[in-house]
Structures are given as C-alpha cells and as structure tokens.
Protein backbone atom coordinates (compact mmCIF):
# COMPACT_ATOMS: atom_id res chain seq x y z
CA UNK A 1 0.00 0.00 0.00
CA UNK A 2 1.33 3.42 -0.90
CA UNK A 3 0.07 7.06 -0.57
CA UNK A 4 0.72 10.59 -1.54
CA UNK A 5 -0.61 13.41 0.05
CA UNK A 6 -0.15 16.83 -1.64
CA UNK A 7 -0.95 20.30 -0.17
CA UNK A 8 -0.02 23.57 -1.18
CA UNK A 9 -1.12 27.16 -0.08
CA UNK A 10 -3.15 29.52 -2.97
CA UNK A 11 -1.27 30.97 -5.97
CA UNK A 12 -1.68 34.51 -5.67
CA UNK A 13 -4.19 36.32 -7.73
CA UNK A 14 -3.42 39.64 -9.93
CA UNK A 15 -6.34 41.61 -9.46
CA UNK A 16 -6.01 44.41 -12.35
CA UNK A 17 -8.11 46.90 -14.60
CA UNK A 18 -7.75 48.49 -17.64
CA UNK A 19 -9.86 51.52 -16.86
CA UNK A 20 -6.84 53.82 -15.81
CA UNK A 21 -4.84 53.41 -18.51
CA UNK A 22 -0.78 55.26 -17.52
CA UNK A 23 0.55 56.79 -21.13
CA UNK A 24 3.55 54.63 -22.00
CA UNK A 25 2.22 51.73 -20.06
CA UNK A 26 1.24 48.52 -22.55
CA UNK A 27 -0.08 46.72 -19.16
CA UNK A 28 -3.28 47.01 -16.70
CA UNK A 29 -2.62 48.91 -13.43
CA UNK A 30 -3.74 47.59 -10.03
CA UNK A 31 -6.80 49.02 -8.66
CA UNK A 32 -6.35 51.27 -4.74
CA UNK A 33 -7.24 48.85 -1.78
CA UNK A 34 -10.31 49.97 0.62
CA UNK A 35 -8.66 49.07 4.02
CA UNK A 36 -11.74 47.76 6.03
CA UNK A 37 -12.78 45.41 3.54
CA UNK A 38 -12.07 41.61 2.76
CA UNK A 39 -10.70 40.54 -0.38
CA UNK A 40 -13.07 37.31 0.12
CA UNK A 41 -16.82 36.86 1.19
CA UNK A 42 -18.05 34.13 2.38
CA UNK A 43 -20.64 32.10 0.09
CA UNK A 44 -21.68 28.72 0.47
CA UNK A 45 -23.85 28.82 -3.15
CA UNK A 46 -19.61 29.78 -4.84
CA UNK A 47 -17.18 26.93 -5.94
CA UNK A 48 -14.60 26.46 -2.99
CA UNK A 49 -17.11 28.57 -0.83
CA UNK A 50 -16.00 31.83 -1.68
CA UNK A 51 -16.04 34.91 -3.73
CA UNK A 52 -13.77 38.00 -4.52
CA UNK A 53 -15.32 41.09 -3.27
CA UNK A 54 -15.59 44.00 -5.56
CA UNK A 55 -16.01 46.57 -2.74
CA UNK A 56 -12.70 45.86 -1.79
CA UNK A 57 -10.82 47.57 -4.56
CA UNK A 58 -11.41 51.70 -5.94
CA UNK A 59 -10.02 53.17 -8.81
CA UNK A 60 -7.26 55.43 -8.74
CA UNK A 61 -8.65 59.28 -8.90
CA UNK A 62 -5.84 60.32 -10.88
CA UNK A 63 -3.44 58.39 -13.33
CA UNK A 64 -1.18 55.43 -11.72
CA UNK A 65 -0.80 52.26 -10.34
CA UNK A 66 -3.60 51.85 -7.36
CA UNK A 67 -2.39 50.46 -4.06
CA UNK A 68 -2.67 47.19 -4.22
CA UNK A 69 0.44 45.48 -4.25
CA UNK A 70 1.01 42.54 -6.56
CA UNK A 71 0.33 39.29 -6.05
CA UNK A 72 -1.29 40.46 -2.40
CA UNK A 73 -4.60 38.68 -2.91
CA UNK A 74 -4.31 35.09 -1.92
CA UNK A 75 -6.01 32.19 -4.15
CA UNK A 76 -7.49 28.72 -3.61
CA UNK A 77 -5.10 26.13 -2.04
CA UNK A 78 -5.15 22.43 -3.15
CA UNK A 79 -5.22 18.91 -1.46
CA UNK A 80 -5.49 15.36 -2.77
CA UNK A 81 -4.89 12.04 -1.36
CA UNK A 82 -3.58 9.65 -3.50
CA UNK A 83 -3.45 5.86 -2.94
CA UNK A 84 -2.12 2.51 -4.56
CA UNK A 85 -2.98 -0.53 -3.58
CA UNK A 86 -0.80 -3.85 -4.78
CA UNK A 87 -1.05 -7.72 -4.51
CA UNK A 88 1.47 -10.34 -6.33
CA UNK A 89 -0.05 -13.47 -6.73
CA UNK A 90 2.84 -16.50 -7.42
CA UNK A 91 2.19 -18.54 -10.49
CA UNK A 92 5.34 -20.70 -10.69
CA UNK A 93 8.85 -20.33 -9.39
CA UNK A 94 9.05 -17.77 -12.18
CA UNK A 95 6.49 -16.59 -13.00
CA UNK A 96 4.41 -13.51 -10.72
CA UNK A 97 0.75 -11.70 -11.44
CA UNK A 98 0.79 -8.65 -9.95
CA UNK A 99 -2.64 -6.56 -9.19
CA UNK A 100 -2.72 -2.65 -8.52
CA UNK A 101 -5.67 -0.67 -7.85
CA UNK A 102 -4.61 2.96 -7.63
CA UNK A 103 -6.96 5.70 -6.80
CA UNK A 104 -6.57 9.47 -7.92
CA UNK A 105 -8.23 12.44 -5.03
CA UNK A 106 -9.12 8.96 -2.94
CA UNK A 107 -11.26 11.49 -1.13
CA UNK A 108 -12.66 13.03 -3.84
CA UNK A 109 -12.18 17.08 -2.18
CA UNK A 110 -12.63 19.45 -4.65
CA UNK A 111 -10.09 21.74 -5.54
CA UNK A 112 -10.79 24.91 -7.85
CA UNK A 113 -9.00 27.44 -10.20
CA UNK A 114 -8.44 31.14 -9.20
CA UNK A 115 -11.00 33.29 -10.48
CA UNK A 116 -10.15 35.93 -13.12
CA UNK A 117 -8.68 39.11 -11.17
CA UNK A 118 -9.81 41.49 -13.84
CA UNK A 119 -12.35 44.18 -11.89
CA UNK A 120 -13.53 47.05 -14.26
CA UNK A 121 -16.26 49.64 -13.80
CA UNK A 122 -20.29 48.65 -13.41
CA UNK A 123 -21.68 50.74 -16.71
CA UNK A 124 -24.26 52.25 -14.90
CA UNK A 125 -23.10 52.31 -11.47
CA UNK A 126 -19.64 53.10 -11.39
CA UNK A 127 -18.79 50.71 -8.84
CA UNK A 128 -16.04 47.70 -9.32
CA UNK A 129 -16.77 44.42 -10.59
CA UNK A 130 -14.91 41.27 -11.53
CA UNK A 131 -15.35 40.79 -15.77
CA UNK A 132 -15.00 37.19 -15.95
CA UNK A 133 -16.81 35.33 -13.38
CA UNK A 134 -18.00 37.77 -11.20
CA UNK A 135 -15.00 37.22 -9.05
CA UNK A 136 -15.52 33.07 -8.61
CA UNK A 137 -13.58 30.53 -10.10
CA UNK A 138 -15.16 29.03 -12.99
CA UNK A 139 -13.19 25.16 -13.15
CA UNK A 140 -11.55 22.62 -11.34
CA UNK A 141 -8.10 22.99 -11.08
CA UNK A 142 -6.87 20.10 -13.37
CA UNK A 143 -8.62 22.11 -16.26
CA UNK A 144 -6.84 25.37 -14.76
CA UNK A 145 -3.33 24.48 -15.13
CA UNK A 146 -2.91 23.68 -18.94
CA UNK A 147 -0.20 21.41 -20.22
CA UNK A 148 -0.58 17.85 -19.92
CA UNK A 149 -4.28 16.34 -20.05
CA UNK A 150 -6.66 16.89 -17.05
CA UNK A 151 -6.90 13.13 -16.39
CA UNK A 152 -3.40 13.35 -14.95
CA UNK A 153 -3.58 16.91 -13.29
CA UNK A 154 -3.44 17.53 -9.59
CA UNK A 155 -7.40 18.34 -8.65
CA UNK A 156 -9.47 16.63 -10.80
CA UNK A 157 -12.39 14.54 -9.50
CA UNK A 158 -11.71 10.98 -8.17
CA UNK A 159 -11.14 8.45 -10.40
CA UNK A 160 -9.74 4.84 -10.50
CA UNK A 161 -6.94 2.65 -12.32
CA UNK A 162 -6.62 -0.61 -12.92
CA UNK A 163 -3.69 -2.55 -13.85
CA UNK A 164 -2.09 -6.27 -14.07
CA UNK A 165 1.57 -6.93 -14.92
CA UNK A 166 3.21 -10.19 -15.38
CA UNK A 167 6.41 -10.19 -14.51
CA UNK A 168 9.23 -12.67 -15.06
C-alpha cells in the first residue's frame, strides 16, 4: 500500500483593470485597496465557498498604479490524497501476477481554479466588478493548469486505475 498526500497554499491572484490606462504603459494597473474590507466573502452557493469582493478595490482618482500590491490577494489552495494498492499473486517459481488498484483524489475534495482578477467599472453604477466570473472561479483545477491532459492533473475529480503486470 502506498500514498501521496499533496498540499499547497493559494497561488496569488493579480487583481487588475484596464480603466486607468498610464501613457507609455502597454499593461493594466492595479486598482487602490479599501482598508476595512475583505478581499473574500463568504458564500456557500460559490465553488470552494468563496467569492472575490468588488467593494474591496477603488479606482485610482488620478493616473497610476492603485495600491494594491502585486500578487497580495491570496487564491485557492489544493489537497489530494492519492493511494495505490498492490497484490502479487505467485504462479510458478518464475512466474508472478501482480494486481494494482490505484486511486486518484481517494477522497474526492474538490479543488478549484483562481477566479479571473480582472475588476472594471459597473456601466451604470460606477462601482467595481470582476469581468470574468463575477470574481468566482469558474473550473476545477486540473482544467486550470494547462499542459498535460486533465486526467493526470493535480485536482481533478476521483477516479480509479486498474492494472495487471506479469512479470518474469
């Protein structure tokens, strides 16, 4: 029997808009922080249980970068248990079977993408919002990362393998 256990803390997310646009600046600028408010709310109904909150972030009055720092807003973390399970059954003096059962998120805990950090003005309000999303993540974190395919990506659902191997 073997296991893996993998935990890691959030990447951070870039919260940025492109409404206060610095001459000679190809990139978004990073809105001003509003100091009593949390950069997460609490929502059961949101994947991973939470959402970005818009009221925490103003734009800049005049042109530059806003207050935030970068890469201050903490993202989702991620956990999975992995296990293997393994039996060799003796044919002859040569000859072994060997059984495996291995199980991907064994505990099947969800683990989700950062949402998009992208706030911009409300057209008729004025006020921030998040552009994609609405400020909640919108996958599961084996679709988040790219690269190799999702099956073998850290966060993806549970699922099962099953393998023999003769060996000689």
């Amino acid at each position: 029997m073997d296991s893996v256990l993998q935990a890691r803390t959030g990447f951070p997310i870039d919260v940025v808009t492109s409404s206060v646009p610095i001459p000679g600046l190809s990139t978004s600028t990073r809105p001003d922080v509003v100091s009593d408010q949390p950069f997460w709310l609490a929502d059961p109904l949101a994947p991973g249980g939470k959402r970005l909150n818009p009221s925490a972030f103003v734009f800049p009055a005049t042109v530059r970068q806003g207050t935030l720092g970068r890469n201050v807003v903490p993202g989702f973390g991620a956990t999975q248990v992995d296990l293997s399970i393994a039996r060799k059954f003796g044919i002859t003096d040569r000859f072994n079977l060997q059984f495996r059962a291995d199980l991907f998120n064994a505990l099947n805990h969800p683990n989700f993408t950062n949402p998009d950090g992208e706030v911009e003005p409300d057209p008729t309000t004025g006020a921030p919002i998040f552009v994609n999303g609405g400020g909640l993540s919108t996958q599961m974190l084996n679709h988040g990362l790219g690269g190799l395919n999702a099956l073998y990506q850290i966060g993806g659902p549970r699922s099962v393998q099953l393998s023999l191997k003769l060996l000689f």
